[in-house]
C-alpha atoms as a PDB file:
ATOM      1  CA  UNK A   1    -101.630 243.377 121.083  1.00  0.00           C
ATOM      2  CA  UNK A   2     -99.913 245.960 119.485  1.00  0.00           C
ATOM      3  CA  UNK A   3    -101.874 249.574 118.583  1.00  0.00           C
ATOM      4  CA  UNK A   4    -101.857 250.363 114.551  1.00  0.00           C
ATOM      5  CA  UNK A   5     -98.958 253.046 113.563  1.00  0.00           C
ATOM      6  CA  UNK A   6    -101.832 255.484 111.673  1.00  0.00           C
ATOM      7  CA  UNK A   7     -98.938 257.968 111.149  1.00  0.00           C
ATOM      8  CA  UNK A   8     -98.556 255.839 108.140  1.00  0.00           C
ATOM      9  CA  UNK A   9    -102.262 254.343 107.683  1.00  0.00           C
ATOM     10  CA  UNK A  10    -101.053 252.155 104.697  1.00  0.00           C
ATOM     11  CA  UNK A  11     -98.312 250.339 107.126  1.00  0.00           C
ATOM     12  CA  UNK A  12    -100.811 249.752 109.343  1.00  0.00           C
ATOM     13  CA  UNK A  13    -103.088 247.960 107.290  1.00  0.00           C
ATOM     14  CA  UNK A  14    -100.043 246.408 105.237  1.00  0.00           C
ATOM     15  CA  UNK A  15     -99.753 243.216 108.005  1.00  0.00           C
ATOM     16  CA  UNK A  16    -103.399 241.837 108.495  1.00  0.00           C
ATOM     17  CA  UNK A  17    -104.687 242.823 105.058  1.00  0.00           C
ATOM     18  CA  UNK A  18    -102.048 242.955 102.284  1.00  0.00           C
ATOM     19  CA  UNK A  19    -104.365 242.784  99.435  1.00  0.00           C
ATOM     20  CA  UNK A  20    -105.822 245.991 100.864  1.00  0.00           C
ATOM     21  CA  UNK A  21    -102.491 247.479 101.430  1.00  0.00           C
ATOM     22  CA  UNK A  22    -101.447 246.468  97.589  1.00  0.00           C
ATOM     23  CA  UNK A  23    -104.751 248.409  96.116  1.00  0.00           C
ATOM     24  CA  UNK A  24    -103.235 251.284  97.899  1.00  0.00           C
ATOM     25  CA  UNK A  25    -100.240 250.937  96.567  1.00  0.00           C
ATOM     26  CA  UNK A  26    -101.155 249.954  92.576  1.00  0.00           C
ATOM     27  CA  UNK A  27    -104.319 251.431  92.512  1.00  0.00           C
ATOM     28  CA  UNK A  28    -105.013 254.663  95.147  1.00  0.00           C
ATOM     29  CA  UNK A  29    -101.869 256.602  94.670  1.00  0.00           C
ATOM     30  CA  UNK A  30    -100.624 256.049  91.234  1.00  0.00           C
ATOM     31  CA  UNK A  31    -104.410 256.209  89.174  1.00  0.00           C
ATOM     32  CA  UNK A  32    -106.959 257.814  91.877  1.00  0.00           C
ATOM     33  CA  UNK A  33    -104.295 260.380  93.421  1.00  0.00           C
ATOM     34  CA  UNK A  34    -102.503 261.031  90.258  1.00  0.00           C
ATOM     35  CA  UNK A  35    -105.588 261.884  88.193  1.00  0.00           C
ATOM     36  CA  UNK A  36    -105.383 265.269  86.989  1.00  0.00           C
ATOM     37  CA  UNK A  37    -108.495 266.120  86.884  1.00  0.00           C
ATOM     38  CA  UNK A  38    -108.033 267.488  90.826  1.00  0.00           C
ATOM     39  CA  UNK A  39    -104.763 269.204  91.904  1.00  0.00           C
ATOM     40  CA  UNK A  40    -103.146 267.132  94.665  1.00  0.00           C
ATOM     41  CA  UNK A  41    -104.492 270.308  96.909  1.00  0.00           C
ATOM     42  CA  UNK A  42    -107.725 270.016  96.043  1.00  0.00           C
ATOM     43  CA  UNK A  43    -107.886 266.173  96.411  1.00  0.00           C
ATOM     44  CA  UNK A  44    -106.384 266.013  99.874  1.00  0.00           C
ATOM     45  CA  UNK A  45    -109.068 269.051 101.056  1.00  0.00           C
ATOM     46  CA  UNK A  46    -111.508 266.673  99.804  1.00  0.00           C
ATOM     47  CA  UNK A  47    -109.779 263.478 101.644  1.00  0.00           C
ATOM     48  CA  UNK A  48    -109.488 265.278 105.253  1.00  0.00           C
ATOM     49  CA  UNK A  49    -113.453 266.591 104.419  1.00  0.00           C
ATOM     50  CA  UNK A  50    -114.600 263.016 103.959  1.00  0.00           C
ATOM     51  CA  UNK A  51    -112.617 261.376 106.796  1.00  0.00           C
ATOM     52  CA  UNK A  52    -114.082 264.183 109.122  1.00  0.00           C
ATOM     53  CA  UNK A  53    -117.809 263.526 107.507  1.00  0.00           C
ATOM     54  CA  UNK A  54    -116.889 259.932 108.228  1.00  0.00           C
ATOM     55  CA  UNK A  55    -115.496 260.142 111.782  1.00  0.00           C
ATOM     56  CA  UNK A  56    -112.229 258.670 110.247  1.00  0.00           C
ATOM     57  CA  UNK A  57    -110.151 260.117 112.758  1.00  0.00           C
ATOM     58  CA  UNK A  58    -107.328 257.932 113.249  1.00  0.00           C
ATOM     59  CA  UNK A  59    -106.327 258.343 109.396  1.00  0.00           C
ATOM     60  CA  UNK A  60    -106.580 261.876 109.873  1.00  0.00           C
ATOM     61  CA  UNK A  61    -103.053 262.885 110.766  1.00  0.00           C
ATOM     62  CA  UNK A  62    -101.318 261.469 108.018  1.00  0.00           C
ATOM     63  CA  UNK A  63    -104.104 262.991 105.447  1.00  0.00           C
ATOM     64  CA  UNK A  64    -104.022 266.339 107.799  1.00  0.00           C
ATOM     65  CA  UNK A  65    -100.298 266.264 107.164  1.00  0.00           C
ATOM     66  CA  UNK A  66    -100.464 265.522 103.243  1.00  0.00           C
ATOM     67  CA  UNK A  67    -102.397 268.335 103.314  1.00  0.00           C
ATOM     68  CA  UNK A  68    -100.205 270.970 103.854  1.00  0.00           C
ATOM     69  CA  UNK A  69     -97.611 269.507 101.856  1.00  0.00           C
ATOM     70  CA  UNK A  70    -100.054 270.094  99.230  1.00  0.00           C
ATOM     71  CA  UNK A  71    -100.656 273.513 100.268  1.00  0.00           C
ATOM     72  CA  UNK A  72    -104.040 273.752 101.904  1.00  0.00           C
ATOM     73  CA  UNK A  73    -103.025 276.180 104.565  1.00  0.00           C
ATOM     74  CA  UNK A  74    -103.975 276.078 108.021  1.00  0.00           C
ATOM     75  CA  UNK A  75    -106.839 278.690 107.570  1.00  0.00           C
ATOM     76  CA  UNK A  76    -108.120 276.875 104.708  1.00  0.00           C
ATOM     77  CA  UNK A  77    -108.228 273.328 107.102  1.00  0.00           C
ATOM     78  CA  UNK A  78    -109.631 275.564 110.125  1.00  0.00           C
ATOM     79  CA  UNK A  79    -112.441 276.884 107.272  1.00  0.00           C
ATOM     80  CA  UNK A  80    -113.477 273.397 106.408  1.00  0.00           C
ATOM     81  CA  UNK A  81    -114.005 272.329 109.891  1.00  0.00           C
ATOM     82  CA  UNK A  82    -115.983 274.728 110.728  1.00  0.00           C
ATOM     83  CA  UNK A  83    -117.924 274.579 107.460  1.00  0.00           C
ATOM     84  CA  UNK A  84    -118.766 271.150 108.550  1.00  0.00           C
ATOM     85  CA  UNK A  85    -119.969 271.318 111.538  1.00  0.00           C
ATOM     86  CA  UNK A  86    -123.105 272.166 109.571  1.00  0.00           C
ATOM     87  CA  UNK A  87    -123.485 269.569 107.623  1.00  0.00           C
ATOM     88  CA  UNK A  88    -121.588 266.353 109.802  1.00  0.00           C
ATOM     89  CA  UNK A  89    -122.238 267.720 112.941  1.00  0.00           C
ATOM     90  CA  UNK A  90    -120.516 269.495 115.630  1.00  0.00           C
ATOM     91  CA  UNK A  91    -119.112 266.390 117.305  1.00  0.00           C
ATOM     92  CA  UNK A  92    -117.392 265.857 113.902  1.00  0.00           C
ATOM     93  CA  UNK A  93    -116.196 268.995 114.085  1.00  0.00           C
ATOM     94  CA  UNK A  94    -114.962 269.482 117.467  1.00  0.00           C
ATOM     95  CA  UNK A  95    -113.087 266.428 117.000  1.00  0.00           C
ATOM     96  CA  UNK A  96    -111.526 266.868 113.803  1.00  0.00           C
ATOM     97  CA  UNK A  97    -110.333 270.735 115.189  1.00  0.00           C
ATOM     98  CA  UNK A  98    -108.710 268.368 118.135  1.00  0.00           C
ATOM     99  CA  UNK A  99    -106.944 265.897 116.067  1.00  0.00           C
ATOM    100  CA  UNK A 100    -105.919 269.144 114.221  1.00  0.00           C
ATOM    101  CA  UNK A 101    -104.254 271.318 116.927  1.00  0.00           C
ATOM    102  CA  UNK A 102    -102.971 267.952 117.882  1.00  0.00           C
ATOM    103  CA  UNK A 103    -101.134 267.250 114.539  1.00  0.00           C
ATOM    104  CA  UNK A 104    -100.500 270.441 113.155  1.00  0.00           C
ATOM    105  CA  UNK A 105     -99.730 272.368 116.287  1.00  0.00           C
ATOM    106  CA  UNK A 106     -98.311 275.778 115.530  1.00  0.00           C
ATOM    107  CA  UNK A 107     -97.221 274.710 112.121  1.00  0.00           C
ATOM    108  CA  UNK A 108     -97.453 277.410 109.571  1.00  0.00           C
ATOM    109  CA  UNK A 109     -99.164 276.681 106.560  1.00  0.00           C
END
């Protein structure tokens, strides 16, 4: 058995559930993600929030990622960890500040 690629977590979905995969595609990115009513900033700080409230944590390298290409900087990702520890809990935390140094590394944002 072969482990899910979640650098891309719509690929890895796309093979055992392609109805799933094609919501992403027609519905997700071009109507939720485009919607103006959040900058793409402000809707991926929300994403990597929800996916760390969630314990999401193998779709958060490719939202961690999308995040600083929509300009949350590092300090800003760092802030919202730690923010949450409060309210998901420090396990959430901790784990989501490891898959973070793990993905970002010493990137600069």
């Amino acid at each position: 058995m072969s482990k899910a690629n979640f650098d891309s977590p719509r690929e890895a979905a796309r093979a055992f559930t392609p109805k799933l995969a094609a919501l992403v595609d027609d519905v997700l990115f071009p109507q939720i993600w485009a919607d103006t009513a959040l900058s793409p900033r402000d809707r991926s700080l929300v994403t990597v929030a929800a996916l760390i409230v969630g314990g999401h944590l193998d779709e958060l390298p490719a939202h961690l990622r999308r995040a600083v290409s929509n300009g949350v900087t590092r300090e800003e990702l760092a802030a919202t960890i730690t923010h949450l520890a409060f309210y998901a809990g420090f396990p959430a935390a901790i784990s989501a500040s490891a898959a973070a140094q793990s993905t970002l590394g010493d990137v600069q944002a």
